[in-house]
C-alpha atoms as a PDB file:
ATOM      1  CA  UNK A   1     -51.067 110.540 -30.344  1.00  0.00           C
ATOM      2  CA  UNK A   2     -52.694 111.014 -33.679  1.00  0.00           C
ATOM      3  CA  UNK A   3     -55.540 113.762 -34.094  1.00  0.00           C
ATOM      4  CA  UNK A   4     -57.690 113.866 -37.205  1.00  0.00           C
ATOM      5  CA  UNK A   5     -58.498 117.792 -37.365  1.00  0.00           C
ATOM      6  CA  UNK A   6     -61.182 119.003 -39.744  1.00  0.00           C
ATOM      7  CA  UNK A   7     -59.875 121.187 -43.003  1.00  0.00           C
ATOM      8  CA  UNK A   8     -60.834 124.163 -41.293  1.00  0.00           C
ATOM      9  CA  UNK A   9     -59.248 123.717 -37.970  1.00  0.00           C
ATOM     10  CA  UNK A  10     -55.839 122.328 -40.521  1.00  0.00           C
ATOM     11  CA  UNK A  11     -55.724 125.941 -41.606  1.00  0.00           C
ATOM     12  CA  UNK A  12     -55.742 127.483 -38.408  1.00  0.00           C
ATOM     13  CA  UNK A  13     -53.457 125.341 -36.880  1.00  0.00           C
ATOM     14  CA  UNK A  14     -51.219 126.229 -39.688  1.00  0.00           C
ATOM     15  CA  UNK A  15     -51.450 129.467 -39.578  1.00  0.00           C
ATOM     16  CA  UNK A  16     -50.980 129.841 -35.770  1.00  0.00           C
ATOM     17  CA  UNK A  17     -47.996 128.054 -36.147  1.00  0.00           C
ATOM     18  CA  UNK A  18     -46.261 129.907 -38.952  1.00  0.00           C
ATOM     19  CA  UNK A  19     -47.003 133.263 -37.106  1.00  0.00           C
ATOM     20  CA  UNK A  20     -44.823 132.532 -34.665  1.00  0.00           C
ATOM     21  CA  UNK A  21     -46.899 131.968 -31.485  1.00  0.00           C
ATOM     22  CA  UNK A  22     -46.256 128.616 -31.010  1.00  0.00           C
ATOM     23  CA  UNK A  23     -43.342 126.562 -30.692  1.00  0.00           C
ATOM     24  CA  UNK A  24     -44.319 123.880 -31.943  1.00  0.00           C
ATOM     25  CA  UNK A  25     -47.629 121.811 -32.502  1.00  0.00           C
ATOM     26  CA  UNK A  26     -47.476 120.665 -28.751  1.00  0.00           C
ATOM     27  CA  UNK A  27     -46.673 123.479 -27.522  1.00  0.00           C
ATOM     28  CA  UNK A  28     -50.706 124.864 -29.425  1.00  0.00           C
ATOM     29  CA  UNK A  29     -52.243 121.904 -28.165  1.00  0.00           C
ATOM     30  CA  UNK A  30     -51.269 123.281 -24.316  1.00  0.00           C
ATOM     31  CA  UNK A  31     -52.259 125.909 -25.043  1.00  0.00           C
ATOM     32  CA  UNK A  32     -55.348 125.016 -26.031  1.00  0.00           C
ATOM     33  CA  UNK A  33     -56.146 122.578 -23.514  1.00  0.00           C
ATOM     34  CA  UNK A  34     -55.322 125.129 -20.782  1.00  0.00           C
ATOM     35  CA  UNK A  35     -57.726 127.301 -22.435  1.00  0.00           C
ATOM     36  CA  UNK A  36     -60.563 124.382 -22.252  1.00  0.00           C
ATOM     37  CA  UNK A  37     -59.605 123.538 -18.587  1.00  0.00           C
ATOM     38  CA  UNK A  38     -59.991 127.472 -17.593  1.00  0.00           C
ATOM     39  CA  UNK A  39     -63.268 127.964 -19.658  1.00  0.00           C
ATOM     40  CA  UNK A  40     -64.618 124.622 -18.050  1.00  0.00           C
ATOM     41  CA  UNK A  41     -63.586 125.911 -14.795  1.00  0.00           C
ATOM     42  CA  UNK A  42     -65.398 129.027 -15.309  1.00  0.00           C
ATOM     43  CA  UNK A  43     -68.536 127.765 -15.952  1.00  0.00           C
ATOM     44  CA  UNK A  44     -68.137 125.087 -13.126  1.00  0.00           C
ATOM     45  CA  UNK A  45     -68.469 128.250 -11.124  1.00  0.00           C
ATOM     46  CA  UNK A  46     -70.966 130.062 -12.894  1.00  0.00           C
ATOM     47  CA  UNK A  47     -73.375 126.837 -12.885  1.00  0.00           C
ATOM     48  CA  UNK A  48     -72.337 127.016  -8.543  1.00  0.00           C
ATOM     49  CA  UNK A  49     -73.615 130.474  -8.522  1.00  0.00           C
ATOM     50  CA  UNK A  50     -76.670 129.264 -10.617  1.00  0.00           C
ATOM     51  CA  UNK A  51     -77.471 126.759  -8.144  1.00  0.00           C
ATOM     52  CA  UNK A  52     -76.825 128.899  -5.418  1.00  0.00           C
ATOM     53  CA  UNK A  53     -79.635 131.664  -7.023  1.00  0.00           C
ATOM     54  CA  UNK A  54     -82.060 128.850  -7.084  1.00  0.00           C
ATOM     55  CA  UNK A  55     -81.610 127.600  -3.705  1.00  0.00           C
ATOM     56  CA  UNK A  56     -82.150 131.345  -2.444  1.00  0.00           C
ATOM     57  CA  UNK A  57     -84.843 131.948  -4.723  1.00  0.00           C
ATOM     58  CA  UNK A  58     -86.470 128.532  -3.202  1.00  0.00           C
ATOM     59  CA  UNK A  59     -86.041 129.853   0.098  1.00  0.00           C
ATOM     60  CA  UNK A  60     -87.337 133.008  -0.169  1.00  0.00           C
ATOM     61  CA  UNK A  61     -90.793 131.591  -2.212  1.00  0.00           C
ATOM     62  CA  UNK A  62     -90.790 129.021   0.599  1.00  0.00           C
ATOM     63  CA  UNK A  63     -91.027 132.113   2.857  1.00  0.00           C
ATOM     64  CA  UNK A  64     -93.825 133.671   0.661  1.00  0.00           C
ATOM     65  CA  UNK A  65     -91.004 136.460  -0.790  1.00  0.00           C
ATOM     66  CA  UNK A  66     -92.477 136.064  -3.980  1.00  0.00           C
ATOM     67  CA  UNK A  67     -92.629 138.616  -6.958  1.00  0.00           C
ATOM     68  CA  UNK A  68     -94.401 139.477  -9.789  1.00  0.00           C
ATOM     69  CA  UNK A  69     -93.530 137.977 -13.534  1.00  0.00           C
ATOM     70  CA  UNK A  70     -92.493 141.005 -15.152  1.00  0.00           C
ATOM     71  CA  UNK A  71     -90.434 142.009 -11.793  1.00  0.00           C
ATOM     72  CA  UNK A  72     -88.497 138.707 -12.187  1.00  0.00           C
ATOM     73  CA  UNK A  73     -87.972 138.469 -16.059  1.00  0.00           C
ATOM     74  CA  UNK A  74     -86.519 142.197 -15.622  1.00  0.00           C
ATOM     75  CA  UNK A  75     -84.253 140.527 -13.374  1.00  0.00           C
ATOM     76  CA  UNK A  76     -83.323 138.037 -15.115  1.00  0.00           C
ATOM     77  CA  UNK A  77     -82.608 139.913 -18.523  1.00  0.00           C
ATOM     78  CA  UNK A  78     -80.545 142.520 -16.066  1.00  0.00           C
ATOM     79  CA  UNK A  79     -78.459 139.478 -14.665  1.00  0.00           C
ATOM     80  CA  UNK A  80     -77.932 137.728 -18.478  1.00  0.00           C
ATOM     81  CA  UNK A  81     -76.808 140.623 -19.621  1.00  0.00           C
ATOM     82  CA  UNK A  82     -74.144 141.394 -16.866  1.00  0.00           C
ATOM     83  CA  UNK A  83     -73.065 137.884 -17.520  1.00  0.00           C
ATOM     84  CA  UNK A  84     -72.892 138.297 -21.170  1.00  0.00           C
ATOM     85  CA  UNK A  85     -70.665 141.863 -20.371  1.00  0.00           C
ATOM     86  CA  UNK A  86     -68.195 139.733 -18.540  1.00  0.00           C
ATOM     87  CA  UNK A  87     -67.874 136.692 -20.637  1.00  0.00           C
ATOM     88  CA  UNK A  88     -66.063 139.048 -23.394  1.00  0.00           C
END
């Protein structure tokens, strides 16, 4: 397989490899890719959750559980934020 990498991404690559963490160039590109496929799989279940919040949230309007702007936004900003925390 032949990958054209961007100057930038040439450096690192370099780098990475001459510091010893990696094998060899395969053995980055794993390593890499098992970092994409965890990420993606992390957000598969964060966009679940998502969906999950809006189906409640539908429910609960549907049964006239509704509250104010502010009250939701404050929410909201609270739940981002937690999000955010973990994320790092």
């Amino acid at each position: 397989m032949t990958l054209l990498l961007s100057p930038e991404l040439q450096v690192f690559l370099d780098a990475q490899l001459q510091s010893g963490k990696y094998k060899s160039v395969e053995d980055l590109y794993i390593t890499a890719l098992q970092s994409f496929a965890d990420r993606e799989k992390y957000l598969q279940g964060k966009r679940e959750e998502l969906r999950e919040a809006v189906k409640l949230g539908t429910a609960q309007a549907d049964r006239g559980e509704k509250m104010d702007g502010e009250t939701a936004m404050a929410n909201f900003r609270q739940k981002l934020e937690q999000w955010r925390s973990a994320e790092v």
